[in-house]
C-alpha atoms as a PDB file:
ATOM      1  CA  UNK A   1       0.000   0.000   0.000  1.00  0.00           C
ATOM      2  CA  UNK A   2       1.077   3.408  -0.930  1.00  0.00           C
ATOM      3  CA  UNK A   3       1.409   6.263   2.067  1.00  0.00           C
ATOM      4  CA  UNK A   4      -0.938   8.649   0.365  1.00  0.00           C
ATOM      5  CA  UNK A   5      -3.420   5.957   0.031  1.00  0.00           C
ATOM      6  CA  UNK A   6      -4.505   5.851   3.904  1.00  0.00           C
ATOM      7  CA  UNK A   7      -5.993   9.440   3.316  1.00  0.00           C
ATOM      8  CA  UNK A   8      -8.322   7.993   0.934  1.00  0.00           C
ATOM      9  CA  UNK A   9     -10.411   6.365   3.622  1.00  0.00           C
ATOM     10  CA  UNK A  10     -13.740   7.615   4.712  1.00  0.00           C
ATOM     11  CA  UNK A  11     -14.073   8.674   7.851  1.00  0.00           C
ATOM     12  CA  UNK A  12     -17.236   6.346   8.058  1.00  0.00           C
ATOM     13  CA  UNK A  13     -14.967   3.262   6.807  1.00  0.00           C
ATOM     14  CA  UNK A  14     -12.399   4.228   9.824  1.00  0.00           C
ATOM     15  CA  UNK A  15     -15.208   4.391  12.117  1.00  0.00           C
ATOM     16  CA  UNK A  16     -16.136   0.559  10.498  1.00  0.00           C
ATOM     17  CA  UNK A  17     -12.873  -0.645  11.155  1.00  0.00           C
ATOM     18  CA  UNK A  18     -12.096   0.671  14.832  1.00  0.00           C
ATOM     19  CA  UNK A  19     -15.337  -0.251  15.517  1.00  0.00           C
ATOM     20  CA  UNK A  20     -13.959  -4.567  13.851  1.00  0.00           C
ATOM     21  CA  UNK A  21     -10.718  -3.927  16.032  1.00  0.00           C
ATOM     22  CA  UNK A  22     -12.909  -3.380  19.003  1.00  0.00           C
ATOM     23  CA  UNK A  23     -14.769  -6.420  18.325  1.00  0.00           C
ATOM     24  CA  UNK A  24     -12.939  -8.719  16.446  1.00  0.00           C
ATOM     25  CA  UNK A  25     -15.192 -12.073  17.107  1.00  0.00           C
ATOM     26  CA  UNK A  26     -18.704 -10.271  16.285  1.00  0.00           C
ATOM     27  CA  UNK A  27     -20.935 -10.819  13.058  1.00  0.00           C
ATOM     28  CA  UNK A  28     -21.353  -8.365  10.360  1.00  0.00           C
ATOM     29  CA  UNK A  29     -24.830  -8.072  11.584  1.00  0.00           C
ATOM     30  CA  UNK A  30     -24.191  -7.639  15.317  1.00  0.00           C
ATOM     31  CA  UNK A  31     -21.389  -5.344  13.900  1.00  0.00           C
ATOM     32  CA  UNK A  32     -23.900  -2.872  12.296  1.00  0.00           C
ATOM     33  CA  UNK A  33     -25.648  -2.757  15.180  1.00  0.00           C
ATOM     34  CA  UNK A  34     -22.805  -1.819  17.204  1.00  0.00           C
ATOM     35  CA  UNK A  35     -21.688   0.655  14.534  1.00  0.00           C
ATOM     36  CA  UNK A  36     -25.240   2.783  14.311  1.00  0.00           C
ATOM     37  CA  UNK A  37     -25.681   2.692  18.364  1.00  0.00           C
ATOM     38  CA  UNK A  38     -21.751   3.871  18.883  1.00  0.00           C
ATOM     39  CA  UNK A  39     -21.643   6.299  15.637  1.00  0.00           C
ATOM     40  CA  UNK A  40     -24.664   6.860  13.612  1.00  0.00           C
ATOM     41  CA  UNK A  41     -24.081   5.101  10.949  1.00  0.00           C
ATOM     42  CA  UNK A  42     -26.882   2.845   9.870  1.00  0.00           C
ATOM     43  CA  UNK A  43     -25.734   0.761   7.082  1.00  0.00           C
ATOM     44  CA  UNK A  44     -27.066  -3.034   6.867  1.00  0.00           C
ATOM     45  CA  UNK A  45     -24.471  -6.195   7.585  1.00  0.00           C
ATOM     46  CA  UNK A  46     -24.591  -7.033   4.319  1.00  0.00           C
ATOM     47  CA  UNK A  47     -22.932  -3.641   3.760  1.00  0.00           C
ATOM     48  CA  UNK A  48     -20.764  -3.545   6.883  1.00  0.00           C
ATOM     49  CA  UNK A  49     -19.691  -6.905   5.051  1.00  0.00           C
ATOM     50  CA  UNK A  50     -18.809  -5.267   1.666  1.00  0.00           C
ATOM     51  CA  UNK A  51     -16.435  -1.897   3.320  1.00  0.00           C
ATOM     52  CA  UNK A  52     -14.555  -4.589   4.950  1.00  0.00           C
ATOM     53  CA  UNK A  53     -13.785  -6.712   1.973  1.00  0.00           C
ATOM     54  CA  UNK A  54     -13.079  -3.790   0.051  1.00  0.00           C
ATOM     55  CA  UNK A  55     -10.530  -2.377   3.034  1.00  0.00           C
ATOM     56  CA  UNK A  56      -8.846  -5.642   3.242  1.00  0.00           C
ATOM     57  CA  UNK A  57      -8.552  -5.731  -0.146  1.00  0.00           C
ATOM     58  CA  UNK A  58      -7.042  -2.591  -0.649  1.00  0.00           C
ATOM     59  CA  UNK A  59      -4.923  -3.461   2.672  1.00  0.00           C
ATOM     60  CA  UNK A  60      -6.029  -1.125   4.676  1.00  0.00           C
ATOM     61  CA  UNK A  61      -5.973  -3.836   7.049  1.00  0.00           C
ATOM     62  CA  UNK A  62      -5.234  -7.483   7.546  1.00  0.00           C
ATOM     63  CA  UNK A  63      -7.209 -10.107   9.407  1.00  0.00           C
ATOM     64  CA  UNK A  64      -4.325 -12.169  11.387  1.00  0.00           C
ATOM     65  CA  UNK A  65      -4.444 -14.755  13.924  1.00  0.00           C
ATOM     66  CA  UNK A  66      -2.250 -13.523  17.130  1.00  0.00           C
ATOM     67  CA  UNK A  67      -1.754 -16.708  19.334  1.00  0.00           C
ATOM     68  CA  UNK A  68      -1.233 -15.805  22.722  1.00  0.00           C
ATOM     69  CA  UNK A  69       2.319 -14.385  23.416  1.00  0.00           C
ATOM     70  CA  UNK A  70       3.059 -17.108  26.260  1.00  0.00           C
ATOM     71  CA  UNK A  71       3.043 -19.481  23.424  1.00  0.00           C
ATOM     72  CA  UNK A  72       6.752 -18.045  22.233  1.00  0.00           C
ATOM     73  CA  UNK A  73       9.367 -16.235  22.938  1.00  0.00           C
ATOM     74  CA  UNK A  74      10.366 -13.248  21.412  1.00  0.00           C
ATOM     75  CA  UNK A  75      13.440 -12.106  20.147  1.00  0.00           C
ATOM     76  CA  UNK A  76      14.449  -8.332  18.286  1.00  0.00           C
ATOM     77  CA  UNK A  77      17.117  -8.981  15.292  1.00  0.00           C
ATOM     78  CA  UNK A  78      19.045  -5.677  14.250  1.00  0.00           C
ATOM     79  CA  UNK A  79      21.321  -6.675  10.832  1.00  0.00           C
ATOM     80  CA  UNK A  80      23.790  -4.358   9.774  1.00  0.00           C
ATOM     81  CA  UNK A  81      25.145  -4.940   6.238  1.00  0.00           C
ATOM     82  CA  UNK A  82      28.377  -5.840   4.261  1.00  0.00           C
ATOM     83  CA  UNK A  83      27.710  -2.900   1.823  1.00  0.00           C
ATOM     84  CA  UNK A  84      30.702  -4.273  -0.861  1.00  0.00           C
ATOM     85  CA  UNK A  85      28.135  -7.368  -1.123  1.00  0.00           C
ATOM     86  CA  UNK A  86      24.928  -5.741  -0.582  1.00  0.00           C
ATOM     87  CA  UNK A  87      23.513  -5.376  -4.210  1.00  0.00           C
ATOM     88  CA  UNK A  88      24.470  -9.134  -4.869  1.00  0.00           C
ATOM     89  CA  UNK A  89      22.980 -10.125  -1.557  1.00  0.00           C
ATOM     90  CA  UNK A  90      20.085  -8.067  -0.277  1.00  0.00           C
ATOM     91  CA  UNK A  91      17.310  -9.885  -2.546  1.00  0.00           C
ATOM     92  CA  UNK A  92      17.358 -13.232  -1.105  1.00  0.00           C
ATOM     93  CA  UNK A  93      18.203 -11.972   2.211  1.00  0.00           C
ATOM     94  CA  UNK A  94      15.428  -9.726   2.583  1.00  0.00           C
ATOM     95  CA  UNK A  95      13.181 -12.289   0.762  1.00  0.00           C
ATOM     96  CA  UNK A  96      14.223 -15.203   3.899  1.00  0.00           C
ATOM     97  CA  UNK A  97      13.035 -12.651   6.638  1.00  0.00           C
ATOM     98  CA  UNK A  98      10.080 -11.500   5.004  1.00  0.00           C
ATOM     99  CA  UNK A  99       9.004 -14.665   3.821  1.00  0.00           C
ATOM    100  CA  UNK A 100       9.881 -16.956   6.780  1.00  0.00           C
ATOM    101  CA  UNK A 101       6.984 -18.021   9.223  1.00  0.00           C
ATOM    102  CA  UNK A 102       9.013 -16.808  12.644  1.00  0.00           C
ATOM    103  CA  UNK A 103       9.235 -12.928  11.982  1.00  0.00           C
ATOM    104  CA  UNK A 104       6.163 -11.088  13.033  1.00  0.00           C
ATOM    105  CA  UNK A 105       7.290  -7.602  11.810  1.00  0.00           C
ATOM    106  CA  UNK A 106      10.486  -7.015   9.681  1.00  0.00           C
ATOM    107  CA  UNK A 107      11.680  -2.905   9.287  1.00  0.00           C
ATOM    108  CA  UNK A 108      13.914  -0.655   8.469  1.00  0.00           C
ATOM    109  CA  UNK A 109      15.042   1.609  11.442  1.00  0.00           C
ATOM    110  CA  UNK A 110      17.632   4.594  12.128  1.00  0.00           C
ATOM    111  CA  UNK A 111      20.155   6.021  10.581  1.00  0.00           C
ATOM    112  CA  UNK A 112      22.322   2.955   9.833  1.00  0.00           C
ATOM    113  CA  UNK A 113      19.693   1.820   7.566  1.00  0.00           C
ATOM    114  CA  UNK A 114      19.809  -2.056   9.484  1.00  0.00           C
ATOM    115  CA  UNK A 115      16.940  -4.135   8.873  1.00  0.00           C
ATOM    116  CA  UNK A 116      15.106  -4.818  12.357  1.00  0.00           C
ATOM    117  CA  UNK A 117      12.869  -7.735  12.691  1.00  0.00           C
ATOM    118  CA  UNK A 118      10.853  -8.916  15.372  1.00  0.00           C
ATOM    119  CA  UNK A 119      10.725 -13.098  15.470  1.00  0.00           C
ATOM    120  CA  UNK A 120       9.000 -15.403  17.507  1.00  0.00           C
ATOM    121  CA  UNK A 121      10.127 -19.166  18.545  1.00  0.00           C
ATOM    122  CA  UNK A 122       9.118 -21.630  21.059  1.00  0.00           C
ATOM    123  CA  UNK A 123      12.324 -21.745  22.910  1.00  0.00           C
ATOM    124  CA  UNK A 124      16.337 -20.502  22.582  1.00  0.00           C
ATOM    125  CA  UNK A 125      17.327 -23.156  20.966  1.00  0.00           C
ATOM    126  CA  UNK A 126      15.314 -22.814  18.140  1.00  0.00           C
ATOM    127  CA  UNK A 127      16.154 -18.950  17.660  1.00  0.00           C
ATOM    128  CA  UNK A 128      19.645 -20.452  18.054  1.00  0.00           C
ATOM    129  CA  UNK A 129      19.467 -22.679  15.177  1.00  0.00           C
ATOM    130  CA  UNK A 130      17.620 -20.478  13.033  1.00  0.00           C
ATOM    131  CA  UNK A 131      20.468 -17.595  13.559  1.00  0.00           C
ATOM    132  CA  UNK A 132      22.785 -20.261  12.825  1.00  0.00           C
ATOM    133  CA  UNK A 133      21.086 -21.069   9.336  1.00  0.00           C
ATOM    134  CA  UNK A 134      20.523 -17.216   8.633  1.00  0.00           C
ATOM    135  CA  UNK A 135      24.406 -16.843   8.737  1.00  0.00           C
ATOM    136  CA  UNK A 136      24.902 -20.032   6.822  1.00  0.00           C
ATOM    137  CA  UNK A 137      22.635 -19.106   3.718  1.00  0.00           C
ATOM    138  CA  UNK A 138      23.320 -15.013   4.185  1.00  0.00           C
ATOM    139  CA  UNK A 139      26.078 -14.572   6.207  1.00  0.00           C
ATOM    140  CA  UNK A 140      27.907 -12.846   3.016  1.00  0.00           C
ATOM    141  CA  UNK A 141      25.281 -10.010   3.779  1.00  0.00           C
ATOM    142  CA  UNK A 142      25.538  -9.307   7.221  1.00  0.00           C
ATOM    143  CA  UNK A 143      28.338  -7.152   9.028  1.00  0.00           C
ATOM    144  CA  UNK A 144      26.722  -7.308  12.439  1.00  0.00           C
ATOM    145  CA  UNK A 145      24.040  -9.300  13.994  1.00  0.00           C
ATOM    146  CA  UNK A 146      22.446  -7.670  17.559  1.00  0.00           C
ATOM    147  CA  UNK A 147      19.764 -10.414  19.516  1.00  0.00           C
ATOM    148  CA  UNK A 148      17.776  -9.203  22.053  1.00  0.00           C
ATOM    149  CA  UNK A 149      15.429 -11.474  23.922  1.00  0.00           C
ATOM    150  CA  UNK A 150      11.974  -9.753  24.506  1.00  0.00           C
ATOM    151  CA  UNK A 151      11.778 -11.089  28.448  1.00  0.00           C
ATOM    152  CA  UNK A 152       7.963  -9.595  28.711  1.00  0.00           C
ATOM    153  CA  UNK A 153       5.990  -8.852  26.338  1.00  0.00           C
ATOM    154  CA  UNK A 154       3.453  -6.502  27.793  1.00  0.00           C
ATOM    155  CA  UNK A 155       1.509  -5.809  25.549  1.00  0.00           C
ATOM    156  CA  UNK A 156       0.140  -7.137  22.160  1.00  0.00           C
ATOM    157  CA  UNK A 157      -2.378  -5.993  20.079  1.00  0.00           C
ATOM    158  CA  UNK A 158      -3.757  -2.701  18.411  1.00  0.00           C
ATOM    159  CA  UNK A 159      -6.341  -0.620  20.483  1.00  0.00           C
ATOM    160  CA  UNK A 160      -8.837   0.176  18.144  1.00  0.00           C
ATOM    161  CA  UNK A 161      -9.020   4.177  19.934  1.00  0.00           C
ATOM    162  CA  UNK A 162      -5.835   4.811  18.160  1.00  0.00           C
ATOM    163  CA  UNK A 163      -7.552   5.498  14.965  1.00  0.00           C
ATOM    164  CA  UNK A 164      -9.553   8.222  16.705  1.00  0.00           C
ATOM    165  CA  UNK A 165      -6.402  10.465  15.378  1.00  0.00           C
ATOM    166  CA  UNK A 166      -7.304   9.734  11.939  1.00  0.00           C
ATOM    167  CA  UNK A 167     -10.769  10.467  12.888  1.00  0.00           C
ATOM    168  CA  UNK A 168     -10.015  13.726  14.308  1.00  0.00           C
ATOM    169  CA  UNK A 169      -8.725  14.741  11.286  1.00  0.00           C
ATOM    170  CA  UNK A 170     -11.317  15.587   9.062  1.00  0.00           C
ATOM    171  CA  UNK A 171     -15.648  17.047  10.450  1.00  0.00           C
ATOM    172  CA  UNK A 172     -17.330  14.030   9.550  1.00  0.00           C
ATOM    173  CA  UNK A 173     -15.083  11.495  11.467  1.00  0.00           C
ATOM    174  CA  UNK A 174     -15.040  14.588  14.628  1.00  0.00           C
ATOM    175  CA  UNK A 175     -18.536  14.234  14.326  1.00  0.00           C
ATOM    176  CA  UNK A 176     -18.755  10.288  14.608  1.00  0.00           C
ATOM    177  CA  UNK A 177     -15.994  10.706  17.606  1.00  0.00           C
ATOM    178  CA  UNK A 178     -18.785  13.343  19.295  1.00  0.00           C
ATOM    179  CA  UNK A 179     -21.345  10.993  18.695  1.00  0.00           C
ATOM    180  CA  UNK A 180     -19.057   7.961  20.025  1.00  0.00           C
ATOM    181  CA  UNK A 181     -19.252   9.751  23.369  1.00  0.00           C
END
């Protein structure tokens, strides 16, 4: 998804979707309900249905399954780079962390331009061994390679109030905000 394209949503779809991240588990129908009551909006579930094919779509969002973080442990990877073999290298590097079923957010972060990724594994030893392969199949790519083990994890999820910025933004979604309360 392009930057620019998040303006493109309706405040009335953003008030659709924080009103899905609220309540994940509820039907379309109990959804519209839940959406006129909170905001005003009376649209029927078969419609409520339709925006949020259309935002997923469009990837506005994405439906994931989050098992419960006592499952795994977490671990932060920061890779710096062997610039002199970057452009041979980067493709299939970037390609194994963005692909692979263990990282639950890859990024690019400061100044450095390292690639940060967050991964998840049942216990050290597999992180271990999967480190071990990383450097084995990429290891011409990487300069430096910083672990950190994510002790306790707090906190995991997305609130659905934090879209009440993008709300805020424009009358219609103040208005839906002002009814909200």
């Amino acid at each position: 998804m392009v930057e620019d394209e998040s303006l493109d949503v309706s405040p009335r779809d953003i008030a659709i979707l924080k009103a899905r991240v609220d309540n994940p588990t509820l039907s379309t129908r109990e959804l519209s309900q839940i959406v006129e009551e909170k905001y005003g909006i009376s649209l029927s579930h078969n419609r409520i249905n339709e925006i949020l094919r259309m935002m997923s779509e469009q990837e506005i969002f994405r439906e994931m399954v989050l098992p419960n973080r006592e499952m795994f442990r977490h671990y932060l990877f920061r890779i710096s780079f062997n610039f002199p073999d970057f452009k041979d290298n980067w493709r299939d590097g970037y390609d194994k962390l963005q692909n692979d079923p263990h990282v639950l957010m890859f990024f690019t972060a400061d100044t450095d331009y390292q690639w940060h990724a967050i991964a998840q594994f049942r216990s050290d030893e597999y992180m271990e061994r999967w480190v071990h392969e990383l450097f084995e199949s990429h290891g011409d790519l990487i300069s430096d390679f910083h672990n950190t083990m994510l002790h306790s994890v707090h906190k995991f999820r997305t609130e659905a109030a934090v879209f009440d910025d993008i709300l805020a933004e424009t009358e219609e979604g103040r208005q839906y905000l002002e009814h909200e309360d």
